[in-house]
Protein backbone atom coordinates (compact mmCIF):
# COMPACT_ATOMS: atom_id res chain seq x y z
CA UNK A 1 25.93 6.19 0.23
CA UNK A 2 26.59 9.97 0.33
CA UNK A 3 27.36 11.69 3.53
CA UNK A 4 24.34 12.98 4.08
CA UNK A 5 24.05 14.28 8.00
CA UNK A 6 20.05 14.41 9.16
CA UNK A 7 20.96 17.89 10.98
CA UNK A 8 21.74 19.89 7.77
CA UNK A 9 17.92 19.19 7.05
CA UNK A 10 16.58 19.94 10.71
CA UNK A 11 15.76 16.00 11.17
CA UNK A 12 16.15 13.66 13.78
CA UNK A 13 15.99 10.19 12.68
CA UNK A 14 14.70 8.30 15.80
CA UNK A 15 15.05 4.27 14.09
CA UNK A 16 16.83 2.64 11.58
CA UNK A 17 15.65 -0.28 9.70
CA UNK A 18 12.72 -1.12 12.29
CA UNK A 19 9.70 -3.04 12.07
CA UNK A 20 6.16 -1.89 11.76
CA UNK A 21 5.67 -2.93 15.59
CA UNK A 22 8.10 -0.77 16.63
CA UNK A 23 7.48 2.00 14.55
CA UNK A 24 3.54 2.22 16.18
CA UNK A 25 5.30 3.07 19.77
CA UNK A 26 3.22 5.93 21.20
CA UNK A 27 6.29 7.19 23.36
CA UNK A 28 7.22 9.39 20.11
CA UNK A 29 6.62 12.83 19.37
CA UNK A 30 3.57 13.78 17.27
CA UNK A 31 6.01 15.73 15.01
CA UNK A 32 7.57 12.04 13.59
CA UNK A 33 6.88 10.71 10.46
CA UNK A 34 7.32 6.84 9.13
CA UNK A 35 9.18 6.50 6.12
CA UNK A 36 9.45 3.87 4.03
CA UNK A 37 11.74 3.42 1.35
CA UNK A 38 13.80 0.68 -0.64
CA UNK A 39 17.47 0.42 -1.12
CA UNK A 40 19.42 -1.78 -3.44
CA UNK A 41 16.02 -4.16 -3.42
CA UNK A 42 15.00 -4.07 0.04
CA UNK A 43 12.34 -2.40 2.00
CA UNK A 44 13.20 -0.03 5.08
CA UNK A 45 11.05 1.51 7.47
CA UNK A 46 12.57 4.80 9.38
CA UNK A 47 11.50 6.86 12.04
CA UNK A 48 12.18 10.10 11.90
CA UNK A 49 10.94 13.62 12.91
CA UNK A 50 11.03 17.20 11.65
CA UNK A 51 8.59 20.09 10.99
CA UNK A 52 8.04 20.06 7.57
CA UNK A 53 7.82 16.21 5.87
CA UNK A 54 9.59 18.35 2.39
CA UNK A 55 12.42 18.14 4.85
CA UNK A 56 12.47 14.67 5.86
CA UNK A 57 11.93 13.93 1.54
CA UNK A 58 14.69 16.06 0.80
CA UNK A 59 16.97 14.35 3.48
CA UNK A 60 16.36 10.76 2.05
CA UNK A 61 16.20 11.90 -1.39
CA UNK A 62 19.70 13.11 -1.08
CA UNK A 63 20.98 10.10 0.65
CA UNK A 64 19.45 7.55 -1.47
CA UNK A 65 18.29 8.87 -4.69
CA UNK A 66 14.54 8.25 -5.75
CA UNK A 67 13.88 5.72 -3.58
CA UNK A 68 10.80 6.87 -1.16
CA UNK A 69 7.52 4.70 -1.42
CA UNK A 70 6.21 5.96 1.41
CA UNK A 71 6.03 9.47 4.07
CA UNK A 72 3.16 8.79 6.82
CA UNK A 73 2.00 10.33 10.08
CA UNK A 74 3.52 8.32 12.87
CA UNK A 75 1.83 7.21 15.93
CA UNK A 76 3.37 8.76 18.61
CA UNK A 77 1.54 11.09 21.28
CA UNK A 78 3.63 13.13 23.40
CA UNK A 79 4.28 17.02 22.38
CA UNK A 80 7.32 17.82 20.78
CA UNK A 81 8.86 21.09 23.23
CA UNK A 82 8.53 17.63 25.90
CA UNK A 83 9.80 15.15 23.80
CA UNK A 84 13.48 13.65 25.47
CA UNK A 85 12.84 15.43 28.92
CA UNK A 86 13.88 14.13 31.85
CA UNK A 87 11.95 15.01 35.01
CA UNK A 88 13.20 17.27 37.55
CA UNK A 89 14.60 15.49 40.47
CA UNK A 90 13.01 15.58 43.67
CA UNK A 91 13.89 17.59 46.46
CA UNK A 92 13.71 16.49 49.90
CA UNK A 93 11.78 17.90 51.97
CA UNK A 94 12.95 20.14 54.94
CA UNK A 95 11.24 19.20 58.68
């Protein structure tokens, strides 16, 4: 395959090769996309996230060549500016 890098497309591809099961996980941005695709005779499902879908078909087009069957919404629910945040930590409190 090419050397195709997901950042040069502003995409984040959040799982490889996963399952359907996997791919419903509501701890994902609403901003990511399944995508599902066969190489060399076998069917892949991605995860993957950007703000335009063109980008995400461009990204995979390059990669693999016409291969896309499929770009859908994905399932998850948190925003994207929260996505990957960690909490603050807590501060103790002073008596």
């Amino acid at each position: 395959m090419n050397d195709v890098k997901p950042e040069d497309y502003s995409c984040e591809v959040l799982l490889e090769k996963t399952t359907q099961d996997d791919a419903r996980n509501t701890s994902f941005p609403t901003d990511a996309y399944n995508v599902e695709y066969t190489v060399e005779g076998e069917d892949r499902l991605d995860v993957c996230r950007s703000a335009k879908m063109s980008n995400i078909f461009d990204l995979y087009f390059d990669k693999y060549g016409p291969c896309m069957k499929k770009i859908s919404y994905g399932s998850g629910t948190i925003p994207p500016n929260r996505f990957g945040l960690k909490p603050p930590p807590k501060k103790k409190k002073k008596r």
